[in-house]
Protein backbone atom coordinates (compact mmCIF):
# COMPACT_ATOMS: atom_id res chain seq x y z
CA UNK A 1 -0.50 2.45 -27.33
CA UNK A 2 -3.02 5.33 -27.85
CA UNK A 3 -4.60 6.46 -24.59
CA UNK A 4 -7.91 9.06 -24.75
CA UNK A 5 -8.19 11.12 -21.66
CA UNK A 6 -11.38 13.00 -21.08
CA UNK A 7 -10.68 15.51 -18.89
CA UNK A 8 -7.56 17.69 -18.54
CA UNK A 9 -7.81 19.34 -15.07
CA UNK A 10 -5.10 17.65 -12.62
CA UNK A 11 -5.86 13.91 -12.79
CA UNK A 12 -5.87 13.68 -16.53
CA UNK A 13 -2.91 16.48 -16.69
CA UNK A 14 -0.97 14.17 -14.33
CA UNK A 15 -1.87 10.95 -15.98
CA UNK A 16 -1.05 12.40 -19.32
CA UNK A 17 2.28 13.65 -18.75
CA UNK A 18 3.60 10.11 -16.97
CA UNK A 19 2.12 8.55 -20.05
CA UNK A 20 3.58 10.91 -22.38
CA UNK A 21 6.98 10.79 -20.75
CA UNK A 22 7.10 6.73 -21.43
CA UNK A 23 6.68 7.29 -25.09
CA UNK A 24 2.36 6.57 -25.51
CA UNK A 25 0.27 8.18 -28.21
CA UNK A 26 -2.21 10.67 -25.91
CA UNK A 27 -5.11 12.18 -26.94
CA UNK A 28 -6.45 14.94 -24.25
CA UNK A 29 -10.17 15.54 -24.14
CA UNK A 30 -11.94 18.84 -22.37
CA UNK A 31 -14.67 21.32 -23.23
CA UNK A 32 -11.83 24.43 -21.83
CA UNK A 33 -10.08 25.50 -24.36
CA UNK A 34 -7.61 27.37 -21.38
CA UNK A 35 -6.74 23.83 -19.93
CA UNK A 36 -6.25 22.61 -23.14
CA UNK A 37 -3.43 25.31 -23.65
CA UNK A 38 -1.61 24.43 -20.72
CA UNK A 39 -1.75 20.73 -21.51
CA UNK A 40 -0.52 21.81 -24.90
CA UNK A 41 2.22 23.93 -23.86
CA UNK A 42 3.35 21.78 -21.46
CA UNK A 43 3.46 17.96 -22.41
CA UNK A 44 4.23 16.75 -25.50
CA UNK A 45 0.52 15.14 -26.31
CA UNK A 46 -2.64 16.03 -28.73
CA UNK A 47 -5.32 17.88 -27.58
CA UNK A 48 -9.14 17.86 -28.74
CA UNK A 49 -12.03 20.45 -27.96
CA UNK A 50 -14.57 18.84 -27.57
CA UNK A 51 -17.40 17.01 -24.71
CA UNK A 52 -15.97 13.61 -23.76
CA UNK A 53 -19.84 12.61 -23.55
CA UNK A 54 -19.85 13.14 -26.99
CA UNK A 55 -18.93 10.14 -29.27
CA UNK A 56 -18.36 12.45 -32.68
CA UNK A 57 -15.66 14.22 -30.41
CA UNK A 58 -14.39 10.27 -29.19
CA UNK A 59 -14.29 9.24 -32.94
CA UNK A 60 -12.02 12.62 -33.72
CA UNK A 61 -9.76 11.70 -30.89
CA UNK A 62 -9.13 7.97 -32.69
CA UNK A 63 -10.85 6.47 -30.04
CA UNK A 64 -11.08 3.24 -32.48
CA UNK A 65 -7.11 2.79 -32.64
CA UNK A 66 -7.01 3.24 -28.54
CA UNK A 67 -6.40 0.35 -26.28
CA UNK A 68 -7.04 3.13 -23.15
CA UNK A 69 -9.88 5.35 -22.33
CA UNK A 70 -9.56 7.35 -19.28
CA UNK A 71 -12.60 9.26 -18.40
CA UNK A 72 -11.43 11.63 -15.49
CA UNK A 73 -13.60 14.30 -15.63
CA UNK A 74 -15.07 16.15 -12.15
CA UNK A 75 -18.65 15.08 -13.25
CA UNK A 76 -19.39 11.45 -12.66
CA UNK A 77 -22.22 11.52 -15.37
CA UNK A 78 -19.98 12.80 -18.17
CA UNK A 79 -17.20 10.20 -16.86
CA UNK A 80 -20.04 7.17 -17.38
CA UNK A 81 -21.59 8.49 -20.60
CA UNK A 82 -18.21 8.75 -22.18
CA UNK A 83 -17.52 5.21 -21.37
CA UNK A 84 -20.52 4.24 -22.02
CA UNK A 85 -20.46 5.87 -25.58
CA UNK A 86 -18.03 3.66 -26.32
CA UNK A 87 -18.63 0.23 -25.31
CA UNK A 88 -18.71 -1.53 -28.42
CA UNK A 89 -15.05 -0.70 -29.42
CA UNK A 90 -13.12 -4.11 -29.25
CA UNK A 91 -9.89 -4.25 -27.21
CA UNK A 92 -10.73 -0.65 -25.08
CA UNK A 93 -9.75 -0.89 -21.94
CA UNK A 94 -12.63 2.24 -19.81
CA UNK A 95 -11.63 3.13 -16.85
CA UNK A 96 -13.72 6.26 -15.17
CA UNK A 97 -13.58 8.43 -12.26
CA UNK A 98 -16.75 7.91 -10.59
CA UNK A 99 -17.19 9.73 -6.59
CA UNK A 100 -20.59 9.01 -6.30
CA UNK A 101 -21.45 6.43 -3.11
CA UNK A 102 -24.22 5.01 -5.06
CA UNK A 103 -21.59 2.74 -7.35
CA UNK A 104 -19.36 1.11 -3.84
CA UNK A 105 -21.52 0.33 -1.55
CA UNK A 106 -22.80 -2.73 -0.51
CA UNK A 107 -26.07 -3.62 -2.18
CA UNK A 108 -25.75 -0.85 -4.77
CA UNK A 109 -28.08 -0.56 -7.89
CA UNK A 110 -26.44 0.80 -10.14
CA UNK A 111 -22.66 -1.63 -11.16
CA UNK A 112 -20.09 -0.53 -13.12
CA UNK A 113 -20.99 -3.23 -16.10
CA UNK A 114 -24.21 -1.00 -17.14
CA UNK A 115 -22.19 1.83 -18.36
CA UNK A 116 -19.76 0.07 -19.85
CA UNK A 117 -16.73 0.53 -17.41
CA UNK A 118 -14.07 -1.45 -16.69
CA UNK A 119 -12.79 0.17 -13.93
CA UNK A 120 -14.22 2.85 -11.46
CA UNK A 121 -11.89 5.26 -9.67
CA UNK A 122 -12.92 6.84 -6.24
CA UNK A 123 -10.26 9.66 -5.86
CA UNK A 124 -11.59 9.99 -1.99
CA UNK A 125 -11.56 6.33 -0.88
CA UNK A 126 -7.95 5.99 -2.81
CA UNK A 127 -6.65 8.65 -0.60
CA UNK A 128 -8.01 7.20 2.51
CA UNK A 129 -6.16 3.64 1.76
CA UNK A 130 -2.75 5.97 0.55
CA UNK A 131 -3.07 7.47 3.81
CA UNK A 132 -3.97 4.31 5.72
CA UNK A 133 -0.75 2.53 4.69
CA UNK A 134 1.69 5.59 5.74
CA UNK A 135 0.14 5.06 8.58
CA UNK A 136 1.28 1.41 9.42
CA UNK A 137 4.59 2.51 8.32
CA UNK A 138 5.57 5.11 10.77
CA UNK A 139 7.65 8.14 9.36
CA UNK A 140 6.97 6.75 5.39
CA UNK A 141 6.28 9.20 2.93
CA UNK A 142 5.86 6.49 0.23
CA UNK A 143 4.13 2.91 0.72
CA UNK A 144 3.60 0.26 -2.14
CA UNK A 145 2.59 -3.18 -1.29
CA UNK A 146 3.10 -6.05 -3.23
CA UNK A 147 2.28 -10.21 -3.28
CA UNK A 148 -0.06 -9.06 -0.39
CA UNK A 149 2.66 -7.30 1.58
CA UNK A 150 5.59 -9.83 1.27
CA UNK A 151 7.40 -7.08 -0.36
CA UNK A 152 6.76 -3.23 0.52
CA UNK A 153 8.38 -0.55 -0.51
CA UNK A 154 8.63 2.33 1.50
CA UNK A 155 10.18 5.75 0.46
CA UNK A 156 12.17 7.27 4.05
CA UNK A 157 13.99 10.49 5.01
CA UNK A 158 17.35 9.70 6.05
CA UNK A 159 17.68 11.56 9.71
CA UNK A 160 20.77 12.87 11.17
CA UNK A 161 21.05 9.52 13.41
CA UNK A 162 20.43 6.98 11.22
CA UNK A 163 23.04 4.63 11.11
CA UNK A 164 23.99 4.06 7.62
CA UNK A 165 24.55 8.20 7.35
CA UNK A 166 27.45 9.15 5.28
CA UNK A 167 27.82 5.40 4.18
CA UNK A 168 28.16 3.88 0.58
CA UNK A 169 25.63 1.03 0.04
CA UNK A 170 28.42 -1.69 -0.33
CA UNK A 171 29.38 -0.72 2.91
CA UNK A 172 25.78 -1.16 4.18
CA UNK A 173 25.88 -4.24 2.45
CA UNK A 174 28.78 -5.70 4.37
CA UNK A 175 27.04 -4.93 7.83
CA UNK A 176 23.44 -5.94 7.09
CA UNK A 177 21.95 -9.25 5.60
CA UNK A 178 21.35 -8.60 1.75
CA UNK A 179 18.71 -11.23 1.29
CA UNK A 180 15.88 -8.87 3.39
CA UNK A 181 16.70 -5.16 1.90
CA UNK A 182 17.34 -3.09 -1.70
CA UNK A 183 17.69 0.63 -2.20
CA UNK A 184 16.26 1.33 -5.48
CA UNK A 185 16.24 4.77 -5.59
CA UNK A 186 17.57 7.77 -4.15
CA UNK A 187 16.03 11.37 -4.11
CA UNK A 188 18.52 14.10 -3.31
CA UNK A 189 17.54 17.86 -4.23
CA UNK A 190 15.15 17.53 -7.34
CA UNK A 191 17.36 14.35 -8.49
CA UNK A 192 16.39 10.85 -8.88
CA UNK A 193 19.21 8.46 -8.48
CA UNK A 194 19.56 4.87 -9.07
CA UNK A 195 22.29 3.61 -7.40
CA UNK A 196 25.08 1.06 -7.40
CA UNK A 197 27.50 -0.19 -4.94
CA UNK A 198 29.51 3.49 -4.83
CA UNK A 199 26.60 5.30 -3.78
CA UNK A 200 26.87 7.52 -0.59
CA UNK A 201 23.86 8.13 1.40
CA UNK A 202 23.83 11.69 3.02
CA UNK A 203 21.60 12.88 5.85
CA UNK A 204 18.50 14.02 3.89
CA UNK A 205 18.09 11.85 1.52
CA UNK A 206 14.68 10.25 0.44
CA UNK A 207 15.58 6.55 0.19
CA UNK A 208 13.12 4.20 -1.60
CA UNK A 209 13.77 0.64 -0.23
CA UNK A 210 12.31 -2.59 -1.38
CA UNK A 211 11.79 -4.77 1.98
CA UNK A 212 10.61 -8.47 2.64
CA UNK A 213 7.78 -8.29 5.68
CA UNK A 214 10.03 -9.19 7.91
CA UNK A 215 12.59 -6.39 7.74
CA UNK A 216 10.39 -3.17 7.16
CA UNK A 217 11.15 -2.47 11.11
CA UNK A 218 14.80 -2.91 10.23
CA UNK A 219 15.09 -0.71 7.36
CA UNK A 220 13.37 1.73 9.42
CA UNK A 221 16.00 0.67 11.88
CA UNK A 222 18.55 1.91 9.69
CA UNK A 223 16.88 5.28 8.33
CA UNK A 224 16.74 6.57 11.90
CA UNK A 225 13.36 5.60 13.14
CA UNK A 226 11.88 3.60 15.66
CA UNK A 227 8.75 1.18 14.90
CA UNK A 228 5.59 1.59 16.61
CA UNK A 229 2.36 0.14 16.84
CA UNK A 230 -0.81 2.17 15.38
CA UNK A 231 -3.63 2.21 18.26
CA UNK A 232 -4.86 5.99 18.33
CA UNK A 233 -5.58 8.14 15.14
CA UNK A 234 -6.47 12.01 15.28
CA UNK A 235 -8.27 13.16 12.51
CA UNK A 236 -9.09 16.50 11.13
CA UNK A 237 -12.12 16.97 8.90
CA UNK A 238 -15.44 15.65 8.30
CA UNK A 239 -14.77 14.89 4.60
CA UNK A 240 -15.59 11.58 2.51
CA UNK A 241 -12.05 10.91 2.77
CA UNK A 242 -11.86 10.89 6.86
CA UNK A 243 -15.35 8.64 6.83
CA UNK A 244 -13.56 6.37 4.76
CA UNK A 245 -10.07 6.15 6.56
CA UNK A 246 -12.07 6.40 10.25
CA UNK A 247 -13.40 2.77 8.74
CA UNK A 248 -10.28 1.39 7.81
CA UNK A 249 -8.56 1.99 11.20
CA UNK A 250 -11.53 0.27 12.87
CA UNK A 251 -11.21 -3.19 10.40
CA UNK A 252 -7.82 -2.86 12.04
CA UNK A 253 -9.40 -1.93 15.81
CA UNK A 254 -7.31 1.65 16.02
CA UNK A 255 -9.20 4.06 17.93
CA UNK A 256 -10.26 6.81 15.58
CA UNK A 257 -11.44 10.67 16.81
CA UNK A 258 -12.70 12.99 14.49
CA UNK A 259 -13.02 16.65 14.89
CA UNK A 260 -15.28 18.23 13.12
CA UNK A 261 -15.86 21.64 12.64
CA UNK A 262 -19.16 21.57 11.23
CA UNK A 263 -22.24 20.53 14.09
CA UNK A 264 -24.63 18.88 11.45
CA UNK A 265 -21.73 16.72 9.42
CA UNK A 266 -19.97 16.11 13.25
CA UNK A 267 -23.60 14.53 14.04
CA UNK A 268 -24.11 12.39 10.77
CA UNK A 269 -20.99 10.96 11.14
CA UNK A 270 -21.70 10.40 14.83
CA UNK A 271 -24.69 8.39 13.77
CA UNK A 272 -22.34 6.25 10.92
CA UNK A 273 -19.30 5.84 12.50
CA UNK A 274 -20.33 4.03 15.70
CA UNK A 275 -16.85 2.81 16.67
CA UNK A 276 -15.15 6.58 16.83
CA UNK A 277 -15.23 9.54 19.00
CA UNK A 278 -16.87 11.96 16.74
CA UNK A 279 -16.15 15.55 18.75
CA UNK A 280 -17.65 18.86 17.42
CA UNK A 281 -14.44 21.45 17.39
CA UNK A 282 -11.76 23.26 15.02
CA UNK A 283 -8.68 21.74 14.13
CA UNK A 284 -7.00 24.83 13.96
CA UNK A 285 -7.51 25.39 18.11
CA UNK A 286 -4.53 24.82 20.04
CA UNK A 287 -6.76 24.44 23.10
CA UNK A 288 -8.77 21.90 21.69
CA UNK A 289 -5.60 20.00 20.02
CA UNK A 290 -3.82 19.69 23.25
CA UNK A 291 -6.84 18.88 25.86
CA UNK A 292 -8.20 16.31 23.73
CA UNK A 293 -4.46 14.45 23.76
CA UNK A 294 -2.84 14.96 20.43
CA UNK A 295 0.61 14.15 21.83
CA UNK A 296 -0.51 11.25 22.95
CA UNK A 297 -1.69 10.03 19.20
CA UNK A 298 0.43 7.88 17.65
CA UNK A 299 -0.83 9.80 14.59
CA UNK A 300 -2.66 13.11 13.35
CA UNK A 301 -4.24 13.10 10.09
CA UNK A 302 -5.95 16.26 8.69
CA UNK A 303 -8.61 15.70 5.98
CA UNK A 304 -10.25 18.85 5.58
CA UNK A 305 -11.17 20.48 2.51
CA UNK A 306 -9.47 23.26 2.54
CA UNK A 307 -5.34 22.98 2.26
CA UNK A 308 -4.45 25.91 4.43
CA UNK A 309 -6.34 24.39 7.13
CA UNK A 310 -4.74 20.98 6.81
CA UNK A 311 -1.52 22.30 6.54
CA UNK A 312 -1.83 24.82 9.33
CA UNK A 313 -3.53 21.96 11.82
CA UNK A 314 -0.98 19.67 10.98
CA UNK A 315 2.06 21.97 12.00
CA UNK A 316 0.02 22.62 15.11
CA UNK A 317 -0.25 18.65 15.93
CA UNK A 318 3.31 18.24 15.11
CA UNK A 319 4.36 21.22 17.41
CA UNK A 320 2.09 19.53 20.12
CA UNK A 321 3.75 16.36 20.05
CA UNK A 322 1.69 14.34 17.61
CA UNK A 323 3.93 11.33 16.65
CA UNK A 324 3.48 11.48 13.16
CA UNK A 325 1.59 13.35 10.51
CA UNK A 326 -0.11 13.69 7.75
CA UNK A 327 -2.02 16.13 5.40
CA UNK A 328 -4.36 16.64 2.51
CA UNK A 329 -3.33 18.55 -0.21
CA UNK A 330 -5.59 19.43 -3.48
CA UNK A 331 -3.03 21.67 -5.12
CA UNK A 332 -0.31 18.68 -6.63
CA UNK A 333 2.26 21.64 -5.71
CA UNK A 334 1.81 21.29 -2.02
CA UNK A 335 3.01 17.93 -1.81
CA UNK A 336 6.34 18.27 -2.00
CA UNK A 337 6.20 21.56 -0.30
CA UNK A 338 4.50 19.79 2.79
CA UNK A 339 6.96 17.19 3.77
CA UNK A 340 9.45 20.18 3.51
CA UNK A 341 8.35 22.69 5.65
CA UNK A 342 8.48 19.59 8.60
CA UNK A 343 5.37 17.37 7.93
CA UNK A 344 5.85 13.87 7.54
CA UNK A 345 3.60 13.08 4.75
CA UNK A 346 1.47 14.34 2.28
CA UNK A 347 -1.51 13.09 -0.02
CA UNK A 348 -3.70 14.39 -2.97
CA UNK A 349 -6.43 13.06 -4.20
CA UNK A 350 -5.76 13.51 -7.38
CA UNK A 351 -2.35 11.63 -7.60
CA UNK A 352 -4.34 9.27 -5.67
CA UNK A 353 -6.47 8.86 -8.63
CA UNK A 354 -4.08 9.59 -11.08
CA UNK A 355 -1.90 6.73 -9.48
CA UNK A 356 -4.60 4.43 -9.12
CA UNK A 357 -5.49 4.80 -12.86
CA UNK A 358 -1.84 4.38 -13.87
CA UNK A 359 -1.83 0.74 -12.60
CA UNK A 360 -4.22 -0.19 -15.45
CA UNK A 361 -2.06 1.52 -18.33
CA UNK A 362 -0.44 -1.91 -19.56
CA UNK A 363 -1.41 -5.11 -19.14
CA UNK A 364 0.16 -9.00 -20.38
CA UNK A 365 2.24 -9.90 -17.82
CA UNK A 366 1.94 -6.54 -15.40
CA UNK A 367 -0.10 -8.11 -12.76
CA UNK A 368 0.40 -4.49 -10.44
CA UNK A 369 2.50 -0.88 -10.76
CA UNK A 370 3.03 1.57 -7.51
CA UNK A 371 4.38 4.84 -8.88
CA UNK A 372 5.18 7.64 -6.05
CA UNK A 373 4.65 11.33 -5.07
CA UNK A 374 7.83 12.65 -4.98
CA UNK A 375 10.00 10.65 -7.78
CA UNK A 376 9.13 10.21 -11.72
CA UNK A 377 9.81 6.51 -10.85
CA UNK A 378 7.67 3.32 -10.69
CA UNK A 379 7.35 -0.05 -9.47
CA UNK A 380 5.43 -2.68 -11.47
CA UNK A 381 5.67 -6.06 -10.65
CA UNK A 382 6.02 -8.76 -13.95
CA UNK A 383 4.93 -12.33 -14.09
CA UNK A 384 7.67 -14.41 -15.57
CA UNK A 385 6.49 -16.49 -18.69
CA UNK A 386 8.58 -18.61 -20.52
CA UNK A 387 9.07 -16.22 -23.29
CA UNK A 388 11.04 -13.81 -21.16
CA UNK A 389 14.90 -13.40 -22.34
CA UNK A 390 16.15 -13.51 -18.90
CA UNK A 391 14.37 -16.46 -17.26
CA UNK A 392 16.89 -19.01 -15.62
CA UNK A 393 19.53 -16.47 -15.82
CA UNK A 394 21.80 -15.67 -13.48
CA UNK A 395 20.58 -11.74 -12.25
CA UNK A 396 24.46 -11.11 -12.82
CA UNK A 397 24.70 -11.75 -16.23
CA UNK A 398 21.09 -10.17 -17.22
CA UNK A 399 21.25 -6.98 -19.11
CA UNK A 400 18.73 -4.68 -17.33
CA UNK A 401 18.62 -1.28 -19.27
CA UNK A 402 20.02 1.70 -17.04
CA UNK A 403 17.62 3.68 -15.26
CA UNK A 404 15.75 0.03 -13.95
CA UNK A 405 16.68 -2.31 -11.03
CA UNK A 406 15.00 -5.83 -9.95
CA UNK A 407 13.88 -4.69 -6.38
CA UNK A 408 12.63 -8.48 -5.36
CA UNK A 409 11.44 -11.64 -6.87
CA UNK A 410 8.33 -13.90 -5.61
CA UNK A 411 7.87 -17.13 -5.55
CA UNK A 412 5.13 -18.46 -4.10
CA UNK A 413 4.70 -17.30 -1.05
CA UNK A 414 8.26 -17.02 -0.37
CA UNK A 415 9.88 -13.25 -1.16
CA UNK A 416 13.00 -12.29 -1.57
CA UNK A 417 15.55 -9.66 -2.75
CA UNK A 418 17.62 -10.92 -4.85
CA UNK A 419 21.70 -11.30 -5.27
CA UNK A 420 23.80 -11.43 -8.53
CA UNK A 421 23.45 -15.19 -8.47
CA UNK A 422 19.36 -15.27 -8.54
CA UNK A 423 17.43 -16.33 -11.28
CA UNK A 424 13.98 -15.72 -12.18
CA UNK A 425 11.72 -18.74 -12.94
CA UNK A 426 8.65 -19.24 -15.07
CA UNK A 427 5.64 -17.91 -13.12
CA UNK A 428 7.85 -16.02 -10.71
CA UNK A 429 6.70 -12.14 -10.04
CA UNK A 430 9.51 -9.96 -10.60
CA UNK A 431 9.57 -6.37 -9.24
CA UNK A 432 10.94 -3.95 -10.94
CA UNK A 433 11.86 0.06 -9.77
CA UNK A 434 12.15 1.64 -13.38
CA UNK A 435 12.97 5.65 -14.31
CA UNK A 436 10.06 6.60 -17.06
CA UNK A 437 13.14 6.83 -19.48
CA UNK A 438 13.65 2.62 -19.05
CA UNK A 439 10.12 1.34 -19.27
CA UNK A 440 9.79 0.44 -22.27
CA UNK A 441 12.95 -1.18 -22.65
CA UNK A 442 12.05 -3.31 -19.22
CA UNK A 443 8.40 -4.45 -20.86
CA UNK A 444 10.51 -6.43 -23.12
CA UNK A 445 12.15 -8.58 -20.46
CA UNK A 446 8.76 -9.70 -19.57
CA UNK A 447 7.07 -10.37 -22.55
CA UNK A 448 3.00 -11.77 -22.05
């Protein structure tokens, strides 16, 4: 499929190289010719100078033979106008990145369906739900949540104690129940593993499990950790994104303080967020961190603006006892680099976005796709259609391509993963954990 990006700054850089790497035709978009370099020089895509507002440049990039448009741009009106430039083309899927409050909330004039857009991206309020479910999953640096959380899975450091340490999965197999829990991945070093039977898990080792609702505390269980219970959340930063998580945790009544270094933004959000403590302070103050009871949070999240600051506060939180943590990174680098220098997790808004925009890359039977910070892996979950070449077969004698794993099947509202004597049924959901490499080869197991 042929996929336009407008913009090629670090959401359409990261979007581009995923789609790039699973074999799509990718046109980049930007008025830089500098970025466009990089892109060049980097991924293997084509590259256009050009305004993305501009439909002569849209026409140049074959905008006509696209099914994809992906207006990611750091201007919300360029974003629009590009989709909206557009509109007529038959079959184009728009999808922009659009910050502006004025298009979410409740009662607003101004809908998606004037411009043209199929889809609006809010990098900030995607982040704030990313961060939200690490939350609920103490010590997770990965969360994706399918069939309305019958089936999560949840990407964990394996710690020193952790009981299935210096074990091979068959052997894990033996002592646990094999209906509730799948390791579908395994990141050691810069490696991505999908694993069989003869895999040894070593202390250190990112696991990516697939988990039935029932069994996330277990899994955690056998990673090392303890579940808890979310009631109070710490948050540094008066950004969008800490507005919109401070609201989440209060749908789910968690006690949410802010500290905010800034006295006007401290008092707007005191006057908006009438369910949390907003207090005027710095982050950054040990003082402050420890009177107002981070060790007794069951989380610290910092949401500032500025990455040296989040980082900094959140290895002060940590130090003070903070339970677990979590930070904000702009720079896609720092991500990895965060949960490595001791933090427990870290998010971006732009792989936020960039992830969120993913999800509506293909379409027939995909009905969702989770792909993750710290692996080139994905998740997407398949409906099962009569046409599919391995419905009513045993899971045993299906032929998934290497580098791909069924991580659970769904049916109904029952979930389960599954054994070698399974079978998928017509209108079953099958989940699927897939290396870039394998995609396309698993899209034809579950043709539309």
């Amino acid at each position: 499929m042929r996929v336009v990006i407008v913009g090629a700054g670090e959401v359409g850089y990261h979007v581009a190289e995923r789609l790039s790497n699973e074999q799509h035709d990718v046109v980049v978009v930007d008025v830089a010719a500098d970025r466009l370099d990089y892109v060049e020089n980097h991924i293997d895509v084509a590259v256009i100078q050009g305004s993305g507002a501009s439909p002569a440049t849209l026409e140049k990039a074959g905008i006509r033979e696209a099914g994809l448009l992906v207006a990611v741009t750091s201007v919300d009106e360029v974003n629009l106008v590009s989709c909206m430039s557009v509109r007529s083309v038959p079959g184009l899927v728009k999808v922009a990145r659009v910050s502006n409050p004025d298009f979410y909330d409740e009662g607003a004039q101004l809908q998606p369906e004037v411009f043209g857009v199929d889809v609006m991206i809010n990098p900030k309020r995607e982040l704030a739900l990313e961060a939200f479910r690490l939350l609920q999953l103490t010590a997770a640096s990965d969360v994706a949540v399918f069939a309305a959380g019958a089936v999560q899975l949840v990407g964990l450091r394996v710690t020193g104690d952790a009981p299935i340490a210096n074990k091979t999965l068959r052997d894990v197999g033996r002592e646990v129940e094999k209906t509730w829990m799948l390791t579908v991945a395994v990141q050691r070093g810069d490696a991505t593993i999908v694993p069989n039977g003869a895999t040894k898990i070593e202390v250190g080792d990112r696991l990516y499990i697939a988990a039935t609702r029932g069994a996330i505390s277990q899994a955690l269980q056998l990673c090392g950790y303890e579940h808890s219970t979310l009631k109070r959340v710490m948050i540094a930063g008066g950004s969008s994104e800490a507005y919109y998580l401070a609201q989440l945790l209060h749908e789910q009544r968690v006690q949410a303080i802010l500290l905010v270094r800034e006295r006007d933004r401290a008092q707007t959000l005191a006057e908006r967020l009438h369910n949390a403590l907003i207090l005027h302070g710095d982050a950054t103050d040990v003082e402050l961190l420890e009177l107002e009871g981070v060790a007794g949070a069951d989380a610290f999240v910092a949401l500032t603006q500025n990455d040296d600051t989040n980082i900094l506060s959140a290895l002060l939180a940590k130090h003070a006892g903070a339970k677990q943590v979590v930070t904000l990174v702009n720079k896609i680098d720092y991500v990895q680099l965060a949960t490595r220098i001791g933090l427990d997790a870290a998010v971006s808004p732009r792989l936020s976005a960039a992830n969120a925009i993913l999800r509506y890359v293909r379409r027939g039977s995909v009905t969702r796709v989770a792909t993750f910070k710290e692996i080139q892996g994905e998740a997407i979950a398949f409906e099962v259609s009569p046409s599919s070449p391995i419905a009513n077969v045993p899971l045993a004698d299906a032929r998934f391509p290497q580098g791909a794993i069924l991580a659970a099947i769904v049916h109904g509202a029952d979930a389960v993963v599954p054994g070698g004597q399974d079978k998928l049924t017509v209108g079953d959901t099958a989940i699927v954990f897939t290396l870039p490499k394998s995609v396309a080869q698993v899209e034809k197991l579950f043709p539309s």
